[in-house]
N, C-alpha and C. Protein backbone atom coordinates (compact mmCIF):
# COMPACT_ATOMS: atom_id res chain seq x y z
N UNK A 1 0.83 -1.18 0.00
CA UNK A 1 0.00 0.00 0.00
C UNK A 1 0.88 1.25 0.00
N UNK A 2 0.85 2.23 -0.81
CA UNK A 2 1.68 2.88 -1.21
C UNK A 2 1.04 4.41 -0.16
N UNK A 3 1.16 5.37 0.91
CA UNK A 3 1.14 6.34 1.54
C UNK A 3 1.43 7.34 1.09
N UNK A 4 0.31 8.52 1.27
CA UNK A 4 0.41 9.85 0.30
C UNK A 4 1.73 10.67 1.13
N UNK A 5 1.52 11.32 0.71
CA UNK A 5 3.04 12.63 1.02
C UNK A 5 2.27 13.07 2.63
N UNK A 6 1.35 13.10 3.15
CA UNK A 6 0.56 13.47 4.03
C UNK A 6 0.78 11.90 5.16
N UNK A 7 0.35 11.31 4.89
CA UNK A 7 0.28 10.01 5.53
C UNK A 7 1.75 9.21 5.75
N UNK A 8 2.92 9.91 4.99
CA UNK A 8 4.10 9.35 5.43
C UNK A 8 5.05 10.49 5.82
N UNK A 9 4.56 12.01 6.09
CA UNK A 9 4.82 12.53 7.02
C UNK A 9 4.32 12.38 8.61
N UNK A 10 2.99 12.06 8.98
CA UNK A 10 2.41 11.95 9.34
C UNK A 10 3.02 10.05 10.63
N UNK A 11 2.92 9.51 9.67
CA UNK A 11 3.77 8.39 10.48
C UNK A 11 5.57 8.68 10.72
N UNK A 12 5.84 9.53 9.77
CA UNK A 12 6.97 9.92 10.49
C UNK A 12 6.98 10.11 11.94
N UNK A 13 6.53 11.42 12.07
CA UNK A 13 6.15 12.18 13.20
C UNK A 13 5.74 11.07 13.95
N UNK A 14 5.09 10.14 13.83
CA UNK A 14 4.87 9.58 15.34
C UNK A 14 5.63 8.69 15.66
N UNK A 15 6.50 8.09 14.60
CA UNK A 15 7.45 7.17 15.05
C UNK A 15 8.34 8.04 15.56
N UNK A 16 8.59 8.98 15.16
CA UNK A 16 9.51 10.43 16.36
C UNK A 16 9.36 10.57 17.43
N UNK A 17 8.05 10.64 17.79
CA UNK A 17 7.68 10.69 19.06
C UNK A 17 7.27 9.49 20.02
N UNK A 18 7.21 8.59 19.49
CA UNK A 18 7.22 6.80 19.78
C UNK A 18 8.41 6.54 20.51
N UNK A 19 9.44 7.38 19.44
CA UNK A 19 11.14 6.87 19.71
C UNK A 19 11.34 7.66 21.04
N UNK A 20 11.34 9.29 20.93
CA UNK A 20 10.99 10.25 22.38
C UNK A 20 10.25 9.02 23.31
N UNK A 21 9.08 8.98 22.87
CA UNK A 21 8.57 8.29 24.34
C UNK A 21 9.37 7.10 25.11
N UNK A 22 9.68 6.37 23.89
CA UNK A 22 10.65 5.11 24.63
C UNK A 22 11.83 5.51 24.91
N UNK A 23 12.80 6.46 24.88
CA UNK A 23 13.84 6.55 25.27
C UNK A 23 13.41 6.70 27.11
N UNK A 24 12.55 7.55 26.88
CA UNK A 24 12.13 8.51 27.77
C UNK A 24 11.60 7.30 28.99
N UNK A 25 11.44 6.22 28.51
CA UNK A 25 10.59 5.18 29.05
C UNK A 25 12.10 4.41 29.67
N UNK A 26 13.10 4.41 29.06
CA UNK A 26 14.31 3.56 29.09
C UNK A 26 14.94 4.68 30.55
N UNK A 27 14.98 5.88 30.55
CA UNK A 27 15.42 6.65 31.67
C UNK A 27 15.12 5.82 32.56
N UNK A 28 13.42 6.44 32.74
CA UNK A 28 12.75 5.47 33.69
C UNK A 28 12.98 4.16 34.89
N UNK A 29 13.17 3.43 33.65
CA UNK A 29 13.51 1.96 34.00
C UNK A 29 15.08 2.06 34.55
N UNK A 30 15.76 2.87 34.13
CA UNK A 30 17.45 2.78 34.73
C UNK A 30 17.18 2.98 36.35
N UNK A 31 16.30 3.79 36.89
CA UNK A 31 16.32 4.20 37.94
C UNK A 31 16.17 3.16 38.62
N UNK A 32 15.25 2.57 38.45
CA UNK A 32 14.88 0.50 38.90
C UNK A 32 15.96 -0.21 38.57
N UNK A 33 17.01 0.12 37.67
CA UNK A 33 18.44 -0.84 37.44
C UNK A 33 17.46 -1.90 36.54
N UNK A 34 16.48 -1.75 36.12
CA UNK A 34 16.41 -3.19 35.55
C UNK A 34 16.70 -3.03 33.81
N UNK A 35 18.57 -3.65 34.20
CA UNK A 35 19.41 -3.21 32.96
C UNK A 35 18.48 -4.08 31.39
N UNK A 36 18.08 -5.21 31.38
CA UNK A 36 17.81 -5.87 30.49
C UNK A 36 16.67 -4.83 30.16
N UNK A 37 15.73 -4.49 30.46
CA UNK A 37 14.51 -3.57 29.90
C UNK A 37 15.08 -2.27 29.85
N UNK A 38 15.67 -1.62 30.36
CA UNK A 38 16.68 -0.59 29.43
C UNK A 38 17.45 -0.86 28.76
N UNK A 39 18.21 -1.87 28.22
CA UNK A 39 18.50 -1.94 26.69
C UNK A 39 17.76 -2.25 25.86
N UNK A 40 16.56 -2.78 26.26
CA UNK A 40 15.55 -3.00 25.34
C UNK A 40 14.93 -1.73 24.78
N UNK A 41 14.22 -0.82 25.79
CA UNK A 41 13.62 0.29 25.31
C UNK A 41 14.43 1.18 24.92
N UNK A 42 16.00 1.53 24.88
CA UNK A 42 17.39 1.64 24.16
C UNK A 42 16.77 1.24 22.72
N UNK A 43 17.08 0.29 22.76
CA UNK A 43 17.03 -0.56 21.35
C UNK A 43 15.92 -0.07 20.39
N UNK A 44 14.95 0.16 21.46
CA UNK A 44 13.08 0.29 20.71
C UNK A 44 12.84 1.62 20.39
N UNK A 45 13.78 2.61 21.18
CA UNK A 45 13.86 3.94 20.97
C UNK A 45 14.66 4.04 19.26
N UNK A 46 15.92 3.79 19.51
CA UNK A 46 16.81 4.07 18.33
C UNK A 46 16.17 3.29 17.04
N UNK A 47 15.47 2.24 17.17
CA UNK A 47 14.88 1.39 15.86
C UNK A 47 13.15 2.37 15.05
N UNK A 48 12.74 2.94 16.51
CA UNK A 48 11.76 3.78 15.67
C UNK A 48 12.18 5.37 14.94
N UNK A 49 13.32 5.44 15.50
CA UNK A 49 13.60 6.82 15.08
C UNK A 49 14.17 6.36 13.87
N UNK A 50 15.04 5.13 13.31
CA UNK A 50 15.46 4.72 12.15
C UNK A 50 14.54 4.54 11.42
N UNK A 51 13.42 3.86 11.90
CA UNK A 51 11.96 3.38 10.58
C UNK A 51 11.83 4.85 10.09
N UNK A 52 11.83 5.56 11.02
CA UNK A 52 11.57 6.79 10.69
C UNK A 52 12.35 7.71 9.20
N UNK A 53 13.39 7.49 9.58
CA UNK A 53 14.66 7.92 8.93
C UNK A 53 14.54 7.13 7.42
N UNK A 54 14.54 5.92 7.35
CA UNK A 54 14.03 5.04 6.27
C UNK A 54 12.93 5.34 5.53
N UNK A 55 12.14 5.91 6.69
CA UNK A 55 10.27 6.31 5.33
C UNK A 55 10.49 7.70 4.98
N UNK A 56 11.29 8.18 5.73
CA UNK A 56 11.35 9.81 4.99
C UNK A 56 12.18 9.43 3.59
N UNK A 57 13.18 8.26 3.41
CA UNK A 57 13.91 8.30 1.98
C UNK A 57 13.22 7.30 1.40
N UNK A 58 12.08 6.90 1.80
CA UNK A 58 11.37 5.56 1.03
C UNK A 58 11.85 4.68 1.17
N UNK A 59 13.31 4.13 1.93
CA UNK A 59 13.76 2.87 2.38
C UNK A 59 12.82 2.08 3.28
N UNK A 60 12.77 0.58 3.02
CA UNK A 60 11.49 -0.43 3.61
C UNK A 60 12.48 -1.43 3.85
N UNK A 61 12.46 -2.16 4.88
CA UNK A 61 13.32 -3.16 5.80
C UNK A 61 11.60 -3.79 6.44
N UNK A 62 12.11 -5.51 6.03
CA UNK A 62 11.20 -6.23 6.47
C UNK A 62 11.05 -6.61 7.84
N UNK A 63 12.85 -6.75 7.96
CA UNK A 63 13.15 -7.24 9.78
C UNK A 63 14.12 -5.77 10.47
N UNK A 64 14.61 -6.33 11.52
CA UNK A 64 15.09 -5.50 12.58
C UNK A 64 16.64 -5.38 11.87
N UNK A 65 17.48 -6.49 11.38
CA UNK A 65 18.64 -6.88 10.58
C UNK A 65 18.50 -6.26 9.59
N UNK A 66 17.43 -5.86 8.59
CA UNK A 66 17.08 -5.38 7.55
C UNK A 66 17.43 -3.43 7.94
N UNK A 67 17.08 -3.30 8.76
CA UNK A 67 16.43 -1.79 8.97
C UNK A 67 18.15 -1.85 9.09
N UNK A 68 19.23 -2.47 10.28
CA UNK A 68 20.42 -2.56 10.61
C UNK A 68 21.48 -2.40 9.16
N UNK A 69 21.20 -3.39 8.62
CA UNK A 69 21.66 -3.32 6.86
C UNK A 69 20.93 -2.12 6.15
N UNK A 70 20.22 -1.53 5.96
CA UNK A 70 19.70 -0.14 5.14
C UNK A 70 20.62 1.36 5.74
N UNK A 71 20.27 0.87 7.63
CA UNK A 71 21.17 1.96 7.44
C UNK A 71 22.71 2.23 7.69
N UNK A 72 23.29 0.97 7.52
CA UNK A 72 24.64 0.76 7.12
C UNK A 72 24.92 1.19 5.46
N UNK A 73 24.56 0.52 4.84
CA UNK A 73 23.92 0.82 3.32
C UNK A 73 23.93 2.27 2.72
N UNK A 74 23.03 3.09 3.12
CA UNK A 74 22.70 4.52 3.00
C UNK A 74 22.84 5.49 3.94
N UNK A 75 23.55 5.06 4.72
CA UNK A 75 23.68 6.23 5.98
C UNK A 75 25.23 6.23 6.99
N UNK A 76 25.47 5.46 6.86
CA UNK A 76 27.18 4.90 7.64
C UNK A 76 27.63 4.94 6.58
N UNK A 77 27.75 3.80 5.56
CA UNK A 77 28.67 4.11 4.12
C UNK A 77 29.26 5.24 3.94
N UNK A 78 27.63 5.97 3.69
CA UNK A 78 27.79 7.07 2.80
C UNK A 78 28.75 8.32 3.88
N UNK A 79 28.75 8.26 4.81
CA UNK A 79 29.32 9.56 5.34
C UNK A 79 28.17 10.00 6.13
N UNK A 80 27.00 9.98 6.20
CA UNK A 80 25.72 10.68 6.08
C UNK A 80 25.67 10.74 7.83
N UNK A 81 25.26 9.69 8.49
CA UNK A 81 25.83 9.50 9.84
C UNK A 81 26.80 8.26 10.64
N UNK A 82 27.50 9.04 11.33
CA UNK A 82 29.14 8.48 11.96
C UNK A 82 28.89 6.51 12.44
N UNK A 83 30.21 6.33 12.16
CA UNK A 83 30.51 4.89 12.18
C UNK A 83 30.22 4.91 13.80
N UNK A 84 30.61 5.59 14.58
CA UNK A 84 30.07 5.18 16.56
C UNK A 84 28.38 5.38 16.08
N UNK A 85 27.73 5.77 15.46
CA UNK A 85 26.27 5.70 15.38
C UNK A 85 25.77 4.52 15.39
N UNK A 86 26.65 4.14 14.36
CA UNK A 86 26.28 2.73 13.55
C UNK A 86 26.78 1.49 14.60
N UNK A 87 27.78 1.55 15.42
CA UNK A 87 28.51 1.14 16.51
C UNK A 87 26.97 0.87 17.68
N UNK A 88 26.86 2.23 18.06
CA UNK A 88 25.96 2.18 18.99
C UNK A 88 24.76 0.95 18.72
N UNK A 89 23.89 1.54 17.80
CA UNK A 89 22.79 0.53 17.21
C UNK A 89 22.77 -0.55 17.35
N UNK A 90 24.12 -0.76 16.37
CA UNK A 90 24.18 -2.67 16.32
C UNK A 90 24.47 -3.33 17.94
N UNK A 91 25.48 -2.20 18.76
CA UNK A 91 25.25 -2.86 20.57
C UNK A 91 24.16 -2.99 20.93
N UNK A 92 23.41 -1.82 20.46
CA UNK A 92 21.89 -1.82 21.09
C UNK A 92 21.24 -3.18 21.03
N UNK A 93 21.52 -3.41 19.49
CA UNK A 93 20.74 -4.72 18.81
C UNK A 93 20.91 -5.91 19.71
N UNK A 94 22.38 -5.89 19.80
CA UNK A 94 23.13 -7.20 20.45
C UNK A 94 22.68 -7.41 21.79
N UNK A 95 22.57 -5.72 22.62
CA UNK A 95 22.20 -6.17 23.83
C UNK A 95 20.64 -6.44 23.95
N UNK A 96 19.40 -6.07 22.98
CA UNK A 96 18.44 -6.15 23.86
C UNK A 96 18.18 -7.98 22.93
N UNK A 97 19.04 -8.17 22.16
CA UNK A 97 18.59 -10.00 21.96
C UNK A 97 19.06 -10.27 22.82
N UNK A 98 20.56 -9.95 23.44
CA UNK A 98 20.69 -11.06 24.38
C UNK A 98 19.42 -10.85 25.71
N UNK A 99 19.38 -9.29 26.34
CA UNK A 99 18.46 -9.02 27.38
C UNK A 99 17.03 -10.19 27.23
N UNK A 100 16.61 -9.81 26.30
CA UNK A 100 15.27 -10.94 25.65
C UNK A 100 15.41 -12.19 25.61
N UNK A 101 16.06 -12.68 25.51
CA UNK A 101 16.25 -14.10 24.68
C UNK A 101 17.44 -15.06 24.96
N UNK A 102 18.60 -14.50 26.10
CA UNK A 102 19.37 -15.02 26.87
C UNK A 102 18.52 -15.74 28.04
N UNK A 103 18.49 -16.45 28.68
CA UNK A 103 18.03 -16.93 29.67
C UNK A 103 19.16 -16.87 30.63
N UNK A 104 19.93 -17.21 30.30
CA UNK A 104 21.48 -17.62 31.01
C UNK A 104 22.00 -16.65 31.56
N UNK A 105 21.63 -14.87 30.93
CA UNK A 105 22.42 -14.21 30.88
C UNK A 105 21.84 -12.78 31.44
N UNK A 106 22.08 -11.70 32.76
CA UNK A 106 21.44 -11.01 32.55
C UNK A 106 22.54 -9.49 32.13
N UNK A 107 21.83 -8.43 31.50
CA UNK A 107 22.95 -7.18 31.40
C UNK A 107 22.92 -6.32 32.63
N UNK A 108 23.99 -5.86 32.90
CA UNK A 108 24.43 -5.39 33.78
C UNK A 108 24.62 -3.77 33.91
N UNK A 109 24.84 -2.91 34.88
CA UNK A 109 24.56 -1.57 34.78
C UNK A 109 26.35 -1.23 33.97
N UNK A 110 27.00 -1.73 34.27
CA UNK A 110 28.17 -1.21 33.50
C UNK A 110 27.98 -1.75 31.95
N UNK A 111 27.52 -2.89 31.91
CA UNK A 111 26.54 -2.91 30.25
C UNK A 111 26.01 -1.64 29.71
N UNK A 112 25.00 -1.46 30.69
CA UNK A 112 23.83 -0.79 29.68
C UNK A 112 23.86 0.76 30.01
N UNK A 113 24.58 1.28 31.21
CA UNK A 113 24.21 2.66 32.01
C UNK A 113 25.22 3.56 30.79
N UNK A 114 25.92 3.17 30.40
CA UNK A 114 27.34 4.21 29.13
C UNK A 114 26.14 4.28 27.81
N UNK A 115 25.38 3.51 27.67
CA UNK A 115 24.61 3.43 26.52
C UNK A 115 23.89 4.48 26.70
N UNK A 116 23.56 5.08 27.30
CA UNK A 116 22.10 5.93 27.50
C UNK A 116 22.23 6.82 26.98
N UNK A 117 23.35 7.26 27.28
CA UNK A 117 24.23 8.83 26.66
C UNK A 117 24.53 8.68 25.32
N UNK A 118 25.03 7.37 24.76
CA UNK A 118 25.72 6.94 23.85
C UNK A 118 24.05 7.01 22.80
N UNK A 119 22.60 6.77 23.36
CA UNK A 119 21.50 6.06 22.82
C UNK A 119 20.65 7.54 22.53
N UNK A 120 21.22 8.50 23.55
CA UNK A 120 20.54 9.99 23.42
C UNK A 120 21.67 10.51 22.16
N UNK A 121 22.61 10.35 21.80
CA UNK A 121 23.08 11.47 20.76
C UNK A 121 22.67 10.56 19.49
N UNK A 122 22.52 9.23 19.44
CA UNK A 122 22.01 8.44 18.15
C UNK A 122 20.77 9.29 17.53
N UNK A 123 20.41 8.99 18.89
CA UNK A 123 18.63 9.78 18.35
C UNK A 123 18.68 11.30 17.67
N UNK A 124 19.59 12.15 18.68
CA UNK A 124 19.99 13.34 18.15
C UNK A 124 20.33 13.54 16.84
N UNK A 125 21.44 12.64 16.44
CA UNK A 125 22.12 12.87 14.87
C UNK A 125 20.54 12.41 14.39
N UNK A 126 20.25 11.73 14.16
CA UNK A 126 19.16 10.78 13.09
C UNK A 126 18.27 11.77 13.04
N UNK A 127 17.40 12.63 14.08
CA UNK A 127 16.63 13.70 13.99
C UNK A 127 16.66 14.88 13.31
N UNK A 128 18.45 15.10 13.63
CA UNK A 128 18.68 16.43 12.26
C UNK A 128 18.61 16.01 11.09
N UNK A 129 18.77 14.68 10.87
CA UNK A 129 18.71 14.23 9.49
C UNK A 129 16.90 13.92 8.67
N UNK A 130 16.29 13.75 9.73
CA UNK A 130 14.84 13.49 9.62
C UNK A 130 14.14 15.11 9.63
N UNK A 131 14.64 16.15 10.38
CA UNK A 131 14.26 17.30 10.26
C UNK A 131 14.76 18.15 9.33
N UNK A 132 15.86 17.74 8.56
CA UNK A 132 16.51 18.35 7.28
C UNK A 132 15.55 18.21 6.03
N UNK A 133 15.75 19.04 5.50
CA UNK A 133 14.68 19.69 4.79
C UNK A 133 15.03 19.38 3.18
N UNK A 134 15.42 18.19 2.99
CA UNK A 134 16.63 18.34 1.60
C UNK A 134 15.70 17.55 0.70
């Protein structure tokens, strides 16, 4: 289904503010230490602000690896935004599979507490790029 110029600004914007809310949600949860659900909402923050970033250039990623590869592809490659961006993300990625889906394993505040800072300027760069006007 193909989205008018209205309707994919429009989901922009809320996956913007989706991403705001979950970061915002990931603070939260640090205060509780419960490191595995702050790298998750880490993770859930920086992945909606990318869908985001992707529908403003018409890029479509089926999976989470997909969205990871597009913006390696068109956005790290290119110069567009920095290799620690791209750094950050893919930790993000790594930590909230393992947080999820480790049983064995839980993350830890020296894990996940450097990320936060590291998870607030991701969002930052990607936003000037989503609010650029080009």
């Amino acid at each position: 289904m193909k989205l008018t110029e209205e309707e994919r600004k429009a989901l922009i914007a809320l996956k913007v503010q989706k991403s705001h809310d979950t970061f915002m949600e990931a603070e939260g949860i640090s205060k509780l230490k419960f490191w595995n659900a702050v790298a998750n909402r880490l993770y859930y923050a920086c992945y909606y602000i990318t869908s985001a970033l992707l529908l403003k250039y018409s890029y479509s990623a089926q999976s989470h690896k997909g969205v990871i590869s597009l913006l390696g592809l068109h956005f790290i490659q290119k110069g567009v935004l920095s290799r620690d961006s791209g750094k950050t993300y893919s930790r993000l990625f790594e930590m909230r599979q393992t947080g999820d889906y480790d049983d064995l394993f839980n993350l830890s505040e020296e894990d996940v507490l450097p990320l936060i800072s590291a998870a607030e300027e991701y969002l930052n760069e990607v936003l000037k790029l989503i609010e650029n006007n080009d």
